[in-house]
N, C-alpha and C. Protein backbone atom coordinates (compact mmCIF):
# COMPACT_ATOMS: atom_id res chain seq x y z
N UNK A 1 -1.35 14.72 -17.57
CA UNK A 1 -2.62 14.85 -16.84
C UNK A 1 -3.07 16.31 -16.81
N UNK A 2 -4.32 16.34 -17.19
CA UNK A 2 -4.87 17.62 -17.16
C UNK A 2 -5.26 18.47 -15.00
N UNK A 3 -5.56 19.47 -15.18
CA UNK A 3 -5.77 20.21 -13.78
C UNK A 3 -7.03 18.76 -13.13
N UNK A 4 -7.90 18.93 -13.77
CA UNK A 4 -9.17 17.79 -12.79
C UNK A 4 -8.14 16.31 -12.69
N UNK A 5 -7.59 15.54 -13.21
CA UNK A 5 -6.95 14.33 -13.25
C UNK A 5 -6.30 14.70 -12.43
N UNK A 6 -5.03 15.36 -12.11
CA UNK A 6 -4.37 15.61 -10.78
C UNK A 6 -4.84 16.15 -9.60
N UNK A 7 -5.72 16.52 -9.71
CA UNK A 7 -6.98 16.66 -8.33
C UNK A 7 -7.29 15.24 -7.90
N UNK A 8 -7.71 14.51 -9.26
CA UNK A 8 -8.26 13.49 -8.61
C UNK A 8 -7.39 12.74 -8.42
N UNK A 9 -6.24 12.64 -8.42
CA UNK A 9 -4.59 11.87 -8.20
C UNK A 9 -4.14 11.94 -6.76
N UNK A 10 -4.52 13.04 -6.78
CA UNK A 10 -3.89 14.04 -5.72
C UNK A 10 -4.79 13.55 -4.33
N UNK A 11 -6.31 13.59 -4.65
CA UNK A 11 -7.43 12.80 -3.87
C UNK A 11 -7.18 11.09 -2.93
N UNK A 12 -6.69 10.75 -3.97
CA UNK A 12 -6.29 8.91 -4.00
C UNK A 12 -5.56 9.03 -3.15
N UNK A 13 -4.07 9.54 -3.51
CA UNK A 13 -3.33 9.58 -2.66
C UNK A 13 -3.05 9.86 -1.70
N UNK A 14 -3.56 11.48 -1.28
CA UNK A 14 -3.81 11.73 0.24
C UNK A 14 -4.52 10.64 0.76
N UNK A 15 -6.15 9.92 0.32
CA UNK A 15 -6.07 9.38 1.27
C UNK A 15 -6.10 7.84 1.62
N UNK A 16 -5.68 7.24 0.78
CA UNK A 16 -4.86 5.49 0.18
C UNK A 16 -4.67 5.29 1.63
N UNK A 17 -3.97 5.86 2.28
CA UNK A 17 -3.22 5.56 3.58
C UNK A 17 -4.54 5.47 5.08
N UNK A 18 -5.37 6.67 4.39
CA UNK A 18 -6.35 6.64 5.44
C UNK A 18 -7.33 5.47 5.55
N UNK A 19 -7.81 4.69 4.02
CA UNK A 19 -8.35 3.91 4.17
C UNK A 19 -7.90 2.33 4.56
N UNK A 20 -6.35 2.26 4.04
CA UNK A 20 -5.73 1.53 4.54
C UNK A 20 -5.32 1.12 5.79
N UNK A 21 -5.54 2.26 6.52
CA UNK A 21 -5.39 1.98 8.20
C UNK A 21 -6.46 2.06 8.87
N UNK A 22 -7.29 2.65 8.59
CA UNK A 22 -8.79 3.15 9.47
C UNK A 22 -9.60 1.91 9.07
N UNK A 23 -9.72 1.31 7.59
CA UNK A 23 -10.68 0.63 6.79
C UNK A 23 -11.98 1.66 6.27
N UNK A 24 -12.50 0.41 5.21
CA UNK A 24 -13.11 1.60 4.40
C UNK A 24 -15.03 2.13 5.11
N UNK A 25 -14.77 1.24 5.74
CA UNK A 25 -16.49 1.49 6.59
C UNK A 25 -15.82 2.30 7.84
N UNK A 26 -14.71 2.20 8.42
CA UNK A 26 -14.77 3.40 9.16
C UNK A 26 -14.29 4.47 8.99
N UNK A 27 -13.94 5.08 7.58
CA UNK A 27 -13.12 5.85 6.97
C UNK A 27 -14.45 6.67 6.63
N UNK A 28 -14.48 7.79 7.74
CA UNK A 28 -15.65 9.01 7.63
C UNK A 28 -15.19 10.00 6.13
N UNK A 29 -15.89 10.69 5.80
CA UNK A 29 -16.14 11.65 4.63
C UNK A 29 -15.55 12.71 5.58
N UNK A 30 -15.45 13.25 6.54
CA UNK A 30 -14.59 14.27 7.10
C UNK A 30 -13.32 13.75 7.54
N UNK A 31 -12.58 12.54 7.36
CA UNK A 31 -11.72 11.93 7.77
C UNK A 31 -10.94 11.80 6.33
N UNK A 32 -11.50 12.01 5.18
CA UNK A 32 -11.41 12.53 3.90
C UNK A 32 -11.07 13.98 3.71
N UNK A 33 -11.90 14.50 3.88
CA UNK A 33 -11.85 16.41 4.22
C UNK A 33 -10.51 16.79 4.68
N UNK A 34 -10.37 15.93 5.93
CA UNK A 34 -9.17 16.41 6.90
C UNK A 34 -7.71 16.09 6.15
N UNK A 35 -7.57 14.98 5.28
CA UNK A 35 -6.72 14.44 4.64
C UNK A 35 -6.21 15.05 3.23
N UNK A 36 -7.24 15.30 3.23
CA UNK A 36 -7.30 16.07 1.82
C UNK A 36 -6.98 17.58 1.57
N UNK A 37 -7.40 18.13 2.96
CA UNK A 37 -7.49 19.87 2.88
C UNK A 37 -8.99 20.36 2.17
N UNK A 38 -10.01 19.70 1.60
CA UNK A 38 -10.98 19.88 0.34
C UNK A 38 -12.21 19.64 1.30
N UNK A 39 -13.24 20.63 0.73
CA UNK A 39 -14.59 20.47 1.38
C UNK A 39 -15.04 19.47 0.69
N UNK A 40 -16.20 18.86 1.31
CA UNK A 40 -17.10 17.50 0.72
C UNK A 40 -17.45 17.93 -0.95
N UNK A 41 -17.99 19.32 -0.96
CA UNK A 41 -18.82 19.57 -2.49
C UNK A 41 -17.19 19.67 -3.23
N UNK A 42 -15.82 20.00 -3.03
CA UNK A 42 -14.73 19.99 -4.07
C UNK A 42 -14.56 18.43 -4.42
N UNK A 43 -14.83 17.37 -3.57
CA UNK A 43 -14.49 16.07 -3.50
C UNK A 43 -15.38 15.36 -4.55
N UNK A 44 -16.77 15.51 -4.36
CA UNK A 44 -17.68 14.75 -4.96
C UNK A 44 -17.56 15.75 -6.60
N UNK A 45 -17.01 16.35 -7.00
CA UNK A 45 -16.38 16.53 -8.26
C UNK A 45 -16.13 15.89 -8.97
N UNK A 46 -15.31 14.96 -8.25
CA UNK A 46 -14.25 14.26 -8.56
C UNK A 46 -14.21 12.87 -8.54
N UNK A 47 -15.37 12.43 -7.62
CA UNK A 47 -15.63 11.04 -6.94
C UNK A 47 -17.44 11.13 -7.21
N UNK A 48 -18.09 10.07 -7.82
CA UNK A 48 -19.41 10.23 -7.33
C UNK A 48 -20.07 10.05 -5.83
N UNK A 49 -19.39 8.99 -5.30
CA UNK A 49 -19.22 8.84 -3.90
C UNK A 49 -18.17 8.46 -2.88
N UNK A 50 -18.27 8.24 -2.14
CA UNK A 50 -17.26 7.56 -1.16
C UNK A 50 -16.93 6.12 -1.73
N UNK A 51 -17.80 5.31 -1.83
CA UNK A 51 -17.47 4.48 -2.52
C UNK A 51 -16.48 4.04 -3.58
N UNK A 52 -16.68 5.18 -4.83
CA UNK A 52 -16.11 5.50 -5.64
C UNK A 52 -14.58 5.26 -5.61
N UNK A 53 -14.64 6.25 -4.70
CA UNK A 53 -13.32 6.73 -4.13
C UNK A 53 -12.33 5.80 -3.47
N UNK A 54 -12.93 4.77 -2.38
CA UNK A 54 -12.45 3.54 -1.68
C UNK A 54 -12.11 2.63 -2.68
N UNK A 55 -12.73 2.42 -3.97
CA UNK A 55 -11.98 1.77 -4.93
C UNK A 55 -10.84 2.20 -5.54
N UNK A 56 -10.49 3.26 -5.54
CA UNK A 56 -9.81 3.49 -6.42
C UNK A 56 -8.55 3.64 -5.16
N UNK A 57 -8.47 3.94 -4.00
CA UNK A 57 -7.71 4.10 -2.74
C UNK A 57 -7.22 2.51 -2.62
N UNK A 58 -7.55 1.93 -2.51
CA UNK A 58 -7.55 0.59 -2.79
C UNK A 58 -7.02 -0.46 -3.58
N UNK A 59 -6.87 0.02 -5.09
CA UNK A 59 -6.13 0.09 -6.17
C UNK A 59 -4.79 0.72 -6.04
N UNK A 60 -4.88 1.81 -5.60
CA UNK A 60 -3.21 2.42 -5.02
C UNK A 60 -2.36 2.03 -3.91
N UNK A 61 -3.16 1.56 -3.63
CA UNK A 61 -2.65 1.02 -2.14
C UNK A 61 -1.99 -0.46 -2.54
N UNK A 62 -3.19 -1.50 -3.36
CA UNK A 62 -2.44 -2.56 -3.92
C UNK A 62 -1.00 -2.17 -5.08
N UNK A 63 -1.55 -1.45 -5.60
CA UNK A 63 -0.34 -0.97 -6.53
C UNK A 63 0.98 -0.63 -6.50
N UNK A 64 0.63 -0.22 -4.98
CA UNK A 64 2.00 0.50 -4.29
C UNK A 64 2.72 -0.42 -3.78
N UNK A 65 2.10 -1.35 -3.28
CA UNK A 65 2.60 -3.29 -2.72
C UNK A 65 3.32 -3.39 -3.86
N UNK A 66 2.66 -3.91 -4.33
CA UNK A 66 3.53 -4.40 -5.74
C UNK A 66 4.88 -4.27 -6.43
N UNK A 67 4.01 -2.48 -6.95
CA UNK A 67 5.50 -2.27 -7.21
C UNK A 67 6.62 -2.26 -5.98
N UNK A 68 6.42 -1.70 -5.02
CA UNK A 68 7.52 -1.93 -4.21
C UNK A 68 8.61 -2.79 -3.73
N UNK A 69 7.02 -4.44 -4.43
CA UNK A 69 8.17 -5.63 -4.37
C UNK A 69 9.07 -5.76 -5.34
N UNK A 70 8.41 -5.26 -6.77
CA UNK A 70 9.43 -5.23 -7.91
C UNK A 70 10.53 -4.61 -7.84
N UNK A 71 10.62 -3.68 -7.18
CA UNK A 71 11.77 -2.82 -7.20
C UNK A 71 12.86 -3.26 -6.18
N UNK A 72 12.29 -3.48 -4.74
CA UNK A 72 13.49 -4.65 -3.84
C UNK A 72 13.90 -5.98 -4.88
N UNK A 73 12.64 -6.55 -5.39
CA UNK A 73 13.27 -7.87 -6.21
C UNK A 73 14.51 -7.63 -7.36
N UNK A 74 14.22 -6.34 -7.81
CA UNK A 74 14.95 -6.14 -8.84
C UNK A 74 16.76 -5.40 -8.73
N UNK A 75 16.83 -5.17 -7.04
CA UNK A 75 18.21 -4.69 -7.02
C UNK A 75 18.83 -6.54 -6.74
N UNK A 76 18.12 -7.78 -6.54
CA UNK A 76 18.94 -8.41 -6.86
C UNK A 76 19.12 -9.21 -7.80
N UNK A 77 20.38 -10.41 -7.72
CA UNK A 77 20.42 -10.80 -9.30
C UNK A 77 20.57 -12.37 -8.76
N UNK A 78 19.98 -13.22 -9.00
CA UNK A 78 19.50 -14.65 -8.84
C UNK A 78 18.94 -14.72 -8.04
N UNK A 79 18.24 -16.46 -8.01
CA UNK A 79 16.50 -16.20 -7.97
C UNK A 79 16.58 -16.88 -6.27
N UNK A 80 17.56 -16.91 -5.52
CA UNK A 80 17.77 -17.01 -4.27
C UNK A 80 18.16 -15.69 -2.98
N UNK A 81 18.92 -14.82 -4.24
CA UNK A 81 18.97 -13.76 -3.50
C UNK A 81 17.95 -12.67 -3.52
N UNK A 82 16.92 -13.31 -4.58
CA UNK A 82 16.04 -12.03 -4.59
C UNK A 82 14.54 -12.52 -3.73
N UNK A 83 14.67 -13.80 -3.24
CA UNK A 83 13.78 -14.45 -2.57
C UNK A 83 14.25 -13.90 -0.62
N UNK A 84 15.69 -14.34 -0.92
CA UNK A 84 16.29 -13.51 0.56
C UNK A 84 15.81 -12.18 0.75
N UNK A 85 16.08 -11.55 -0.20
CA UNK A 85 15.73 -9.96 -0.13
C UNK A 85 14.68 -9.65 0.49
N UNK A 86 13.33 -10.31 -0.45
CA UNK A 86 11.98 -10.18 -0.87
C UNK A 86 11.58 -10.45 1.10
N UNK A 87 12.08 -11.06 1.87
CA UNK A 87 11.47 -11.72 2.94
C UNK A 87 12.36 -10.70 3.59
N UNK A 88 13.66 -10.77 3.62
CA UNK A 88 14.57 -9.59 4.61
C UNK A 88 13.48 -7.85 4.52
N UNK A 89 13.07 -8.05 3.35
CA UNK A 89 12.53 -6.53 3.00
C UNK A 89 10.92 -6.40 3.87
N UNK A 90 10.38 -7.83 4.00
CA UNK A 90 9.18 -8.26 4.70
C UNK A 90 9.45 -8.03 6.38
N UNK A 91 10.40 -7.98 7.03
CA UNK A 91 10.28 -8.96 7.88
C UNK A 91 10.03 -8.05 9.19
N UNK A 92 9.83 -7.04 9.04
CA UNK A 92 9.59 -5.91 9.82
C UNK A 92 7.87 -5.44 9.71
N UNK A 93 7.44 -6.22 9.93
CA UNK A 93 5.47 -5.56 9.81
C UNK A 93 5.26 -4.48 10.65
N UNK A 94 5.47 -3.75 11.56
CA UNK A 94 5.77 -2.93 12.43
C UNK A 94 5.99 -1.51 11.28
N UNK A 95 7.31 -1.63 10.50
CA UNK A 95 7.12 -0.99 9.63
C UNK A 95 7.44 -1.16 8.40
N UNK A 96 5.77 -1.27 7.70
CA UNK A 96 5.68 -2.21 6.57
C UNK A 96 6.04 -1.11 5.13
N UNK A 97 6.32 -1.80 4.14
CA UNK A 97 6.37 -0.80 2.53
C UNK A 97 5.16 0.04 2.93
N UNK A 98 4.14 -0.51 2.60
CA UNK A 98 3.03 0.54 2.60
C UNK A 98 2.32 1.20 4.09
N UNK A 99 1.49 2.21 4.12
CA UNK A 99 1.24 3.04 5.45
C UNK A 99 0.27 2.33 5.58
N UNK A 100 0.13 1.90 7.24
CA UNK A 100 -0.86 1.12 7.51
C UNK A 100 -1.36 -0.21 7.42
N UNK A 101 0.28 -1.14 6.83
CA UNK A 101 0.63 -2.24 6.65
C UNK A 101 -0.08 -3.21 5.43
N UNK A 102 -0.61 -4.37 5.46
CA UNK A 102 -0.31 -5.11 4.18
C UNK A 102 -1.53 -4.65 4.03
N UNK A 103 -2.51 -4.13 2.45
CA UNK A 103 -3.33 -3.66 2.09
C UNK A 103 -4.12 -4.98 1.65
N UNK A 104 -3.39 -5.99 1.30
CA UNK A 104 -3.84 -6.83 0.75
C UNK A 104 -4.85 -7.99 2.10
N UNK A 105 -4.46 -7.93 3.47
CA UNK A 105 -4.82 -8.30 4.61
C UNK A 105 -5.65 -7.02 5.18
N UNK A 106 -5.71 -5.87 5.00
CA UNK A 106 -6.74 -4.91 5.51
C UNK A 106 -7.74 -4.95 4.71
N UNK A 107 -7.80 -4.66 3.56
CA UNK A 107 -8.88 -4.99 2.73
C UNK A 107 -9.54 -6.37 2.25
N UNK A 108 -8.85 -6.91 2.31
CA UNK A 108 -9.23 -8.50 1.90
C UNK A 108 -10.02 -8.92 3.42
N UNK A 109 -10.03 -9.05 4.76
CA UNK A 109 -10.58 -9.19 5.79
C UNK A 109 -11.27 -8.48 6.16
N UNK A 110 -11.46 -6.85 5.76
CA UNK A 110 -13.08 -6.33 5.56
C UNK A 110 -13.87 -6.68 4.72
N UNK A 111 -13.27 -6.85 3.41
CA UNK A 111 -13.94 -6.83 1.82
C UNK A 111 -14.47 -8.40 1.77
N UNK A 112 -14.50 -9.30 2.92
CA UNK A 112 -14.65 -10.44 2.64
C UNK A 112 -16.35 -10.63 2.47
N UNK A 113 -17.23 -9.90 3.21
CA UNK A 113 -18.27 -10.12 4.03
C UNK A 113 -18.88 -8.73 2.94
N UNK A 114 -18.04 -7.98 2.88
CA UNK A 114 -19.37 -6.33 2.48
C UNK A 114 -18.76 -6.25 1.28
N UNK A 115 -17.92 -6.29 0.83
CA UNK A 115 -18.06 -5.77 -1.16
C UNK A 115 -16.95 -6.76 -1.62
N UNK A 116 -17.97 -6.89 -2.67
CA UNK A 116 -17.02 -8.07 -3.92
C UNK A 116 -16.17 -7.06 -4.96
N UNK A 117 -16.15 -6.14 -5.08
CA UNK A 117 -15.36 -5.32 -5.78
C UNK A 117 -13.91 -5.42 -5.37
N UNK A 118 -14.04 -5.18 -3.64
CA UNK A 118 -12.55 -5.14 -3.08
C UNK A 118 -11.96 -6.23 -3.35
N UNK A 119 -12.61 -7.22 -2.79
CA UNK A 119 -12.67 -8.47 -2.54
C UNK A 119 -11.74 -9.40 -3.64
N UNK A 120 -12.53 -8.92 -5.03
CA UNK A 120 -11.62 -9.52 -6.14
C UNK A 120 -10.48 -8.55 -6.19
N UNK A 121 -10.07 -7.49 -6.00
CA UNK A 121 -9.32 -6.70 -5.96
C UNK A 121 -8.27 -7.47 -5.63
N UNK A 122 -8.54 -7.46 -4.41
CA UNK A 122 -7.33 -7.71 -3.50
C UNK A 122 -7.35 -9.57 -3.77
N UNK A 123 -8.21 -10.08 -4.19
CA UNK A 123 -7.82 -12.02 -4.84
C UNK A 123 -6.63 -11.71 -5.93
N UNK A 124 -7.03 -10.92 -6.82
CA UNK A 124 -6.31 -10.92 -8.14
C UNK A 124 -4.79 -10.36 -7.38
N UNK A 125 -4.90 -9.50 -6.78
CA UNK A 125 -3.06 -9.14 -6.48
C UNK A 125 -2.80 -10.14 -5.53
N UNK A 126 -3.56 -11.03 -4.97
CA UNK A 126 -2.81 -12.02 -3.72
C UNK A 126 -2.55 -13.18 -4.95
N UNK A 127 -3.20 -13.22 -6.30
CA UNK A 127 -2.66 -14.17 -7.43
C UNK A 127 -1.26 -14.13 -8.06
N UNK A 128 -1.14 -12.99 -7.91
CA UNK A 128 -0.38 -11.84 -9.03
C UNK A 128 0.98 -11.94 -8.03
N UNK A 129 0.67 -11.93 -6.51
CA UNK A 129 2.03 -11.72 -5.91
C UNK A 129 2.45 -13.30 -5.62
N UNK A 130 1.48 -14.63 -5.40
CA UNK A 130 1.59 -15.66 -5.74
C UNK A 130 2.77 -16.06 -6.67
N UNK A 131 2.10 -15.42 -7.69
CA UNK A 131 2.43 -15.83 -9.59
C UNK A 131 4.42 -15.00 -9.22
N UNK A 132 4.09 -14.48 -8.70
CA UNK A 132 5.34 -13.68 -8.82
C UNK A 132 6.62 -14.31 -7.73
N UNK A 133 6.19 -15.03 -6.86
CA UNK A 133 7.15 -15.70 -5.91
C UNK A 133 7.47 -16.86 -7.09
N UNK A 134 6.12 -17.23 -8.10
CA UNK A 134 6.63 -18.67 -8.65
C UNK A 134 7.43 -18.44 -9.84
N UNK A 135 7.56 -17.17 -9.96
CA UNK A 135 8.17 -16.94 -11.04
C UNK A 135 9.42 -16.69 -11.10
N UNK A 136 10.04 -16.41 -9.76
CA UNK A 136 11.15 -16.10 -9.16
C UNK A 136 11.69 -17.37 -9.01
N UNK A 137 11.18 -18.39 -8.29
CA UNK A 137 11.52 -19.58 -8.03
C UNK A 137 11.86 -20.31 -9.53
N UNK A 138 10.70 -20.28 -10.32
CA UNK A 138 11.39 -21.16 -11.68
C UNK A 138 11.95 -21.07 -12.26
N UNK A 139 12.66 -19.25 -12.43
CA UNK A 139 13.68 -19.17 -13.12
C UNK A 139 14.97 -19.30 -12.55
N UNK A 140 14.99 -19.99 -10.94
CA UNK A 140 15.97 -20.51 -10.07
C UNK A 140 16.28 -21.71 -10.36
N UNK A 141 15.19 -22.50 -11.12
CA UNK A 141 15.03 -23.89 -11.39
C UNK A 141 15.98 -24.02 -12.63
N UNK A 142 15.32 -23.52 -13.73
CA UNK A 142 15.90 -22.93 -15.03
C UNK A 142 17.37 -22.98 -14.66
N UNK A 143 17.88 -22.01 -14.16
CA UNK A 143 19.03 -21.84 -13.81
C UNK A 143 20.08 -22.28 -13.21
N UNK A 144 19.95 -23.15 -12.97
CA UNK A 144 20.56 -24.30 -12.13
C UNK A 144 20.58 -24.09 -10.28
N UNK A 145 19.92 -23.16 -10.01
CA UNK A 145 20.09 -22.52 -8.83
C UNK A 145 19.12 -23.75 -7.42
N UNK A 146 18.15 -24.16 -8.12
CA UNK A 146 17.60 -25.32 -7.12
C UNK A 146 17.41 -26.10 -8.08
N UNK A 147 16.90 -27.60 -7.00
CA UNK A 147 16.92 -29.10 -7.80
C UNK A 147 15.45 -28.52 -8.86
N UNK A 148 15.92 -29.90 -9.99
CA UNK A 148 14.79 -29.74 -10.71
C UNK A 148 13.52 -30.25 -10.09
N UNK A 149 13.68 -30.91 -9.13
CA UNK A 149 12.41 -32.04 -8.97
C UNK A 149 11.55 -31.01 -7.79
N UNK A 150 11.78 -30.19 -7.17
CA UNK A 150 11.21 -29.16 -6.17
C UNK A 150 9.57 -28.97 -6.68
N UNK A 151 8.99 -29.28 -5.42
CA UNK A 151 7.46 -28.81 -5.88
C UNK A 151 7.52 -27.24 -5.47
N UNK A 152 7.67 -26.20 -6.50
CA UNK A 152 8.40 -24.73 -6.02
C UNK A 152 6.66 -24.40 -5.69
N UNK A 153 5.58 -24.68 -6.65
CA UNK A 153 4.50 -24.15 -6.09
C UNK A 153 3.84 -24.13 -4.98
N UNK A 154 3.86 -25.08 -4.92
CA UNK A 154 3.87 -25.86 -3.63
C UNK A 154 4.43 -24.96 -2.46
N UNK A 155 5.61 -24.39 -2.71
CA UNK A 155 6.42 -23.76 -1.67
C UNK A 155 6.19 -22.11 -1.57
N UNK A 156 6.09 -21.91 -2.64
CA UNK A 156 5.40 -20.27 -3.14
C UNK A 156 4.01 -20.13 -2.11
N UNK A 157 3.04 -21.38 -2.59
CA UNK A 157 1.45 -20.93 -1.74
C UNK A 157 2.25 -20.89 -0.18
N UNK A 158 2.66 -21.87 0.64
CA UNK A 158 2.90 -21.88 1.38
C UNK A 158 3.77 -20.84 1.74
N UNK A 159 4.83 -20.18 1.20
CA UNK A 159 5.03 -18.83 2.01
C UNK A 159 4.62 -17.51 2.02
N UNK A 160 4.13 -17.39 0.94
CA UNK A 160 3.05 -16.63 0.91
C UNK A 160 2.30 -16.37 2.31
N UNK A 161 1.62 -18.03 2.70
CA UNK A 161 0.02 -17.64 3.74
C UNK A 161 1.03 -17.66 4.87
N UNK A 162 2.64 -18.09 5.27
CA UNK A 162 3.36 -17.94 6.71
C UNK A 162 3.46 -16.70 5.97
N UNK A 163 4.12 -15.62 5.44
CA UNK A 163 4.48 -14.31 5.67
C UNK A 163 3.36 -13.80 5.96
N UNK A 164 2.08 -13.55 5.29
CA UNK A 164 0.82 -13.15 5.65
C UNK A 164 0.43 -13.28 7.07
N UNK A 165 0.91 -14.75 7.49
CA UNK A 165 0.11 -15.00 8.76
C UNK A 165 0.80 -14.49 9.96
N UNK A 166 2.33 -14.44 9.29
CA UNK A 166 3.20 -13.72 10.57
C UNK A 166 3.12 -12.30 10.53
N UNK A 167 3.05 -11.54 9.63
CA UNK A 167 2.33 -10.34 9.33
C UNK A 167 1.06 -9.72 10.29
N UNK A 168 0.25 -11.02 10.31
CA UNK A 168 -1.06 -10.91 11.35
C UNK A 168 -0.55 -10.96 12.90
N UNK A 169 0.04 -12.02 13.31
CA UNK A 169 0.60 -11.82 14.77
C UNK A 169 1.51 -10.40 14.83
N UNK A 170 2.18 -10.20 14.32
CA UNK A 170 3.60 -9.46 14.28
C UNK A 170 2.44 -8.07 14.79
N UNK A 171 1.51 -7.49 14.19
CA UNK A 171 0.84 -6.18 14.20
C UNK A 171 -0.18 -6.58 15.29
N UNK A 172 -0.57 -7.45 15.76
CA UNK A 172 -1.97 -7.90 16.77
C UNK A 172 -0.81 -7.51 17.90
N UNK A 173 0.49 -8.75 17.87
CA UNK A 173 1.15 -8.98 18.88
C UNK A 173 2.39 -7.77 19.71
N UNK A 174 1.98 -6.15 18.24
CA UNK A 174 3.17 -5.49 17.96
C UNK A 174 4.75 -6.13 18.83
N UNK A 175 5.18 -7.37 17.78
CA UNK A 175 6.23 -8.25 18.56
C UNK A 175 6.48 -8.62 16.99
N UNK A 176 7.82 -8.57 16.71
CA UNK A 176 8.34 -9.26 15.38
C UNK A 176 9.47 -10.74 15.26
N UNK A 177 9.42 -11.18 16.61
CA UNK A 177 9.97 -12.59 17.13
C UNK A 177 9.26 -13.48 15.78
N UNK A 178 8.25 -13.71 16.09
CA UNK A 178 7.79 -14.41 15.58
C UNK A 178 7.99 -14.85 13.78
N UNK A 179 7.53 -13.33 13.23
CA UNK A 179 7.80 -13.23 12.11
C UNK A 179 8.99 -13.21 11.76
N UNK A 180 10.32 -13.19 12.62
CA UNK A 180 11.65 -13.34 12.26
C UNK A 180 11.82 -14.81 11.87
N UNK A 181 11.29 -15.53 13.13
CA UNK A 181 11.03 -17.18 13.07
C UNK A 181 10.96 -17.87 11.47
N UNK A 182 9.66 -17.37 11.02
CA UNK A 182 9.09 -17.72 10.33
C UNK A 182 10.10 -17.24 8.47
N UNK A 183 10.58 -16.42 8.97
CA UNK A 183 11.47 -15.98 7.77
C UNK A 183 13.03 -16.83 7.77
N UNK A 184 13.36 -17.22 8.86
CA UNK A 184 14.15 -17.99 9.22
C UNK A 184 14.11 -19.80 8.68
N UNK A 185 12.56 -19.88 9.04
CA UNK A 185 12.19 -21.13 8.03
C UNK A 185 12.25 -21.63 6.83
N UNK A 186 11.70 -20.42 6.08
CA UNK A 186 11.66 -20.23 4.89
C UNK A 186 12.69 -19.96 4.51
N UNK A 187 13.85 -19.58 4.44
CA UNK A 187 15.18 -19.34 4.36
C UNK A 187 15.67 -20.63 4.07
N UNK A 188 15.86 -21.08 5.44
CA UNK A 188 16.26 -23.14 5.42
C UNK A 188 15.88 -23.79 4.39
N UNK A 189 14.07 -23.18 4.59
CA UNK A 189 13.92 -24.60 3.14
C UNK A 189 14.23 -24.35 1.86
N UNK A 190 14.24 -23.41 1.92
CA UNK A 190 14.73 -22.58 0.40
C UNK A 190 16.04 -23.54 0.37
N UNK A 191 17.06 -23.22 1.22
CA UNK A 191 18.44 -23.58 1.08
C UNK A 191 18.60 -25.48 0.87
N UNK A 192 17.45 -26.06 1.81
CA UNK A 192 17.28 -27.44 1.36
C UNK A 192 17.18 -27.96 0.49
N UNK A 193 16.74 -26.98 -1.29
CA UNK A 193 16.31 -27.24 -2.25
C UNK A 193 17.57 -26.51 -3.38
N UNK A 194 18.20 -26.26 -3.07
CA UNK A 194 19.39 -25.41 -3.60
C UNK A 194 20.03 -26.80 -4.29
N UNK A 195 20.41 -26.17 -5.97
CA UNK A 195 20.83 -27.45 -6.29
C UNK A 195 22.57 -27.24 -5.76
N UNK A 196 23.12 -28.59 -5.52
CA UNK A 196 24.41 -29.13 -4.84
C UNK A 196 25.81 -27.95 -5.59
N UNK A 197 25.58 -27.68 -7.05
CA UNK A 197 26.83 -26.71 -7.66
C UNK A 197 26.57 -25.60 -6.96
N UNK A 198 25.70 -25.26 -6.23
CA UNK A 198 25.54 -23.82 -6.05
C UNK A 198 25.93 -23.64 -4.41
């Protein structure tokens, strides 16, 4: 990366976190400044607008989800322990992988109503992290690790929208009972579907 590319790297990142917690309509241009260290005229350099900029904050912020799950998924090795992990690594919303908690629920519940940019943004990684629970699961199937006959998709959408939704109480309610509950469920049924050698 050249000197302007790491400015503008450097931009994202300081403030990914700000828009992620504040949101992007109340995320002031001096609330930028302050984050940044950079006057408004060094910024718009770099960004044509605020706008600009909230996309691409936004993008890092999903990005950073992501990978983060890849990397817990990947210290384990079968497709039960990395589903345990994946939820043990969840189960604390209080304090979540990313600053300012799930990006994909901050932006997706502003972005619903005021911009379709985010909006698909954050559809395509709630697909992508979907696609990625089912992908975990079928190569459990594959493997002899659960029955063949399991509707796994079926079970993927559905924990998906309970972690999400306990995610939502857990930070409204700052109380993680709940979301322990709910990881506790999902656990069981997982184990209900475990084929019998295992």
């Amino acid at each position: 990366m050249n000197r302007a590319e790491k400015t503008r790297q450097f931009i994202i990142e300081k403030t990914a976190p700000v828009f992620n917690t504040k949101g992007v309509a109340a995320t002031a241009v001096t609330d930028i400044m302050e984050a940044t260290k950079m006057a408004k005229g060094s910024l718009y350099v770099h960004f044509q607008n605020k706008e600009e900029l909230s996309h691409c904050a936004v993008d890092w912020n999903l990005r950073q989800l992501t990978d983060k799950f890849k990397t817990e998924a990947e210290k384990y090795t079968g497709a039960k322990n990395k589903f345990f992990g994946l939820l043990d690594y969840l189960s604390d919303p209080l304090n979540p992988p990313v600053q300012g908690g799930c990006p994909m629920m901050n932006f997706g519940m502003e972005a619903d109503d005021t911009s379709p940019v985010i909006r698909d943004k954050v559809y395509q990684t709630i697909c992508d992290v979907q696609q990625g629970i089912m992908d975990i699961l079928e190569k459990g199937i594959a493997d002899g690790e659960f029955n063949s006959n399991w509707n796994y998709k079926e079970f993927a959408m559905k924990a998906y929208a309970m972690i999400e939704g306990g995610i939502l109480v857990a930070r409204v309610s700052q109380d993680i009972s709940q979301m322990k509950m709910l990881m506790d469920i999902l656990k069981r049924e997982l184990n209900e579907h475990a084929a019998e050698t295992h």
